[in-house]
Protein backbone atom coordinates (compact mmCIF):
# COMPACT_ATOMS: atom_id res chain seq x y z
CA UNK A 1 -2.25 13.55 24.39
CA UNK A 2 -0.39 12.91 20.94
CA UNK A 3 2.92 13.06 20.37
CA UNK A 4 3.11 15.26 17.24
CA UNK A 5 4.26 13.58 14.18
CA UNK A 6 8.01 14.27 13.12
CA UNK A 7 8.77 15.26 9.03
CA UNK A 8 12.38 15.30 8.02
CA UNK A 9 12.40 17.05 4.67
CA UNK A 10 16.04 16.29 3.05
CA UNK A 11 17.25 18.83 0.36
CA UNK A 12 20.53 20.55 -1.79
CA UNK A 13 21.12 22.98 -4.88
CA UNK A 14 20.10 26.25 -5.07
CA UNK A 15 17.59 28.35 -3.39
CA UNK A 16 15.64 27.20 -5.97
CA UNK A 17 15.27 24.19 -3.93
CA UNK A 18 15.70 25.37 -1.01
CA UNK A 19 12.42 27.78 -1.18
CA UNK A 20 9.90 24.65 -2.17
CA UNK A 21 10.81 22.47 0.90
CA UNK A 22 10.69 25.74 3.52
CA UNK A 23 7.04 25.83 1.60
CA UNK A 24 6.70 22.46 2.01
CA UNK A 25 7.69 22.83 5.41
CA UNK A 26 5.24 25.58 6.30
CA UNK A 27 2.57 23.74 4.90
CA UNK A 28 2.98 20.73 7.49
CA UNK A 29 3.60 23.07 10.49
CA UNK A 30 0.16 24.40 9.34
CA UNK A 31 -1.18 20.93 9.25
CA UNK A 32 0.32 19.82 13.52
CA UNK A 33 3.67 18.05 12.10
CA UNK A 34 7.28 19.14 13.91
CA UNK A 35 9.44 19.59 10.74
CA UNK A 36 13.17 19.79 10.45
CA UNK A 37 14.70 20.62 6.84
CA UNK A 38 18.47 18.90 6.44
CA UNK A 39 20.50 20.88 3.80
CA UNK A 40 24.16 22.42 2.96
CA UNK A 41 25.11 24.31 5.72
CA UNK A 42 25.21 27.74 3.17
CA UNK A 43 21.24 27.52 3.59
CA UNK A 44 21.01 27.16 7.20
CA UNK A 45 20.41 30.92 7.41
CA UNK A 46 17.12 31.08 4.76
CA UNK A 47 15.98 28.35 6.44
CA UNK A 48 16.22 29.48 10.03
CA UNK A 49 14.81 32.51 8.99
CA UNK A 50 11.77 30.95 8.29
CA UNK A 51 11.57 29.30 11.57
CA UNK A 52 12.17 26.08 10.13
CA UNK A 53 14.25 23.72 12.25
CA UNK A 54 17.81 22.92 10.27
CA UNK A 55 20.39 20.08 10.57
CA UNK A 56 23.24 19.91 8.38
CA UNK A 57 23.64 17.64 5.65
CA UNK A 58 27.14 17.45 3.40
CA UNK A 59 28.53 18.11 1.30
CA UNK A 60 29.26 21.79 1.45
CA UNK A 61 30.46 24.27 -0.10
CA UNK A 62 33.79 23.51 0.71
CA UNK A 63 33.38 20.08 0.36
CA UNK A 64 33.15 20.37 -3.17
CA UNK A 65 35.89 23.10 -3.82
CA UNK A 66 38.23 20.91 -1.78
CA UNK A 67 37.73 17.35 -3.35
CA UNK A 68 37.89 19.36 -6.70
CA UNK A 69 41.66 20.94 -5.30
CA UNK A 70 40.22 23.89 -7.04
CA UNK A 71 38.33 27.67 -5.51
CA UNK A 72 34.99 28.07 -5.86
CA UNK A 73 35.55 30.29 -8.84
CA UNK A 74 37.40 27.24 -10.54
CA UNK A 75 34.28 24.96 -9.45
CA UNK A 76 32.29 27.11 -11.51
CA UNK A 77 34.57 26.92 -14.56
CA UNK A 78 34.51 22.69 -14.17
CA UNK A 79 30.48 23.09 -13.70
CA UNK A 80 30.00 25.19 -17.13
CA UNK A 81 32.44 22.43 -19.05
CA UNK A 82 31.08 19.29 -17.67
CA UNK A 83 27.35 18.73 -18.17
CA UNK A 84 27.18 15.62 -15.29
CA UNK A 85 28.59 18.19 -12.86
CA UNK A 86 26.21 18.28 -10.52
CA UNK A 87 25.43 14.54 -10.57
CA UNK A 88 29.14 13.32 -10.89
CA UNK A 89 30.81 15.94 -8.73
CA UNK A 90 28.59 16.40 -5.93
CA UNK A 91 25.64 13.93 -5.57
CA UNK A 92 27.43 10.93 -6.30
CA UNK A 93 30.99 11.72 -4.95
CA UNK A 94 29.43 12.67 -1.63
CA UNK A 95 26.69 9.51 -1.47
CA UNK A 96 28.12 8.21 1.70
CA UNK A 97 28.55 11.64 3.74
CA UNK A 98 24.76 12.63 2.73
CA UNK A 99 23.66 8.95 3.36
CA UNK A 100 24.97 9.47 6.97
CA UNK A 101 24.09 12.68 7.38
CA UNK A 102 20.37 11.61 6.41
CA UNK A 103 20.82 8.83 8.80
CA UNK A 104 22.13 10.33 11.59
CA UNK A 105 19.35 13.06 11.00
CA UNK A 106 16.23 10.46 10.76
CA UNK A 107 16.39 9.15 14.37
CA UNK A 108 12.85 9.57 15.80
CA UNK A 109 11.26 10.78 12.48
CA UNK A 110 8.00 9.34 11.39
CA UNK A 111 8.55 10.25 7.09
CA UNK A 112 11.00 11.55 5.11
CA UNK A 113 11.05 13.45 1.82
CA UNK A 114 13.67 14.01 0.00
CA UNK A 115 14.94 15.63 -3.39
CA UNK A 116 14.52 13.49 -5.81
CA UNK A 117 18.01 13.95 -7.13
CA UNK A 118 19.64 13.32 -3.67
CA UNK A 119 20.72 9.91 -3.96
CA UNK A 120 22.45 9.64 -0.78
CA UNK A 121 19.32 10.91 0.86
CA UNK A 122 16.69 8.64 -1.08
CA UNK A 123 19.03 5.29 -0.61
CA UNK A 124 19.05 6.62 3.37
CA UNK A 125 15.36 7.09 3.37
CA UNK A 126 14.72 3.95 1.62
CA UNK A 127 17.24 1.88 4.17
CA UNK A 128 14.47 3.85 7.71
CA UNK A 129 11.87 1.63 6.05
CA UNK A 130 9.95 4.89 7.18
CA UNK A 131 7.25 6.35 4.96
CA UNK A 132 9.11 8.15 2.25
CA UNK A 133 8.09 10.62 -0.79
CA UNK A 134 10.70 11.75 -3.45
CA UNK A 135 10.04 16.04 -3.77
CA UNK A 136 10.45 17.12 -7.51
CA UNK A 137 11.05 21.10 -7.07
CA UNK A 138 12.55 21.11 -10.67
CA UNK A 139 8.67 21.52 -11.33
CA UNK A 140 8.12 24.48 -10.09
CA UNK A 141 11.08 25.98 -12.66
CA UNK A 142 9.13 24.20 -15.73
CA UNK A 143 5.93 25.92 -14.40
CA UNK A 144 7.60 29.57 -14.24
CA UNK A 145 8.18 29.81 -18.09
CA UNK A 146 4.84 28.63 -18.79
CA UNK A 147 2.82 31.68 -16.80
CA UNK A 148 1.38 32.31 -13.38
CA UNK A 149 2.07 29.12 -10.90
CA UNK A 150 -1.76 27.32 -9.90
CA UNK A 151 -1.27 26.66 -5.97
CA UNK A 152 -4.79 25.38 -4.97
CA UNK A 153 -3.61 23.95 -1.93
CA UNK A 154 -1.83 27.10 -0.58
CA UNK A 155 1.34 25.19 0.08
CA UNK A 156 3.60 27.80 -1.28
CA UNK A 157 5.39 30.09 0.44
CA UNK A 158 5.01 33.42 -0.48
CA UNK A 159 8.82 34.31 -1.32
CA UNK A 160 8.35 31.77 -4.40
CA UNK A 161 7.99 33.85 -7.46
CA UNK A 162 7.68 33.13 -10.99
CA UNK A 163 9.62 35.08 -13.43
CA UNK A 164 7.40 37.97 -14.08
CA UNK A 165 6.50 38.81 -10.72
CA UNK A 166 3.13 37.35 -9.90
CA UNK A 167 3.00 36.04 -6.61
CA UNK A 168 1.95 32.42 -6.12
């Protein structure tokens, strides 16, 4: 018999993100593939909710709020003055801990996909010399303000809405 193929899907941000790879997730679960989403610890829960296997990948919350000296609440005010936030402050000042995170995390995988943003995560994937795909969820916000979301493939997981309530 087959060993079933193994899928690491590597993600960070919001649930926003979060919701397309458990979707993405589902999807290959649906289609025989063991899949195990790697993401900031304060998502473990939404994703293990979904019956999605989880590993952690950094940084975390408190990552950030620590290598910042600030709260959380003062992380916020730094986000809403610096436009290169989320690139400067978190993707690239954590590249090494989310590189070997992914890493550590890819060990007996047969793909990876990754956010497309992740740069830790895509120069990790890249390094496997596994089959790799770069996920662009930011899509999926474009596609809310322009009507009802077209999912011909049923890939979508039902808790992704757009903004006036239609179900995808």
């Amino acid at each position: 018999m087959d060993q079933r193929k193994r899928v690491l899907l590597v993600t960070f941000g919001t649930l926003g993100d979060i919701y397309p790879f458990i979707a993405i997730a589902h999807a290959m679960r649906r289609r025989d593939l063991d899949v195990v989403i790697a993401a900031p610890e304060m998502h473990r829960g939404s994703i293990e909710r979904e019956g999605v296997a989880y590993a952690r990948l950094r940084p975390h919350e408190n990552d950030i709020v620590g290598a910042l000296g600030v709260d959380l609440s003062g992380a916020f005010r730094i986000m809403l003055k610096n436009p290169y936030f989320i690139l400067d402050e978190i993707y690239l000042r954590f590249l090494s801990e989310t590189y070997d995170d992914t890493l550590a995390v890819a060990e007996g995988v047969d793909a990876i996909v990754t956010h497309n943003l992740l740069v830790g995560a895509n120069l990790a994937a890249e390094a496997c010399g596994l089959p790799t795909s770069e996920s662009r969820p930011c899509a999926i916000i474009r596609a809310v303000g322009c009507g009802p979301v077209s999912d011909p493939t049923g890939a979508l997981h039902p808790s992704a809405q757009v903004a006036n309530g239609d179900r995808v």
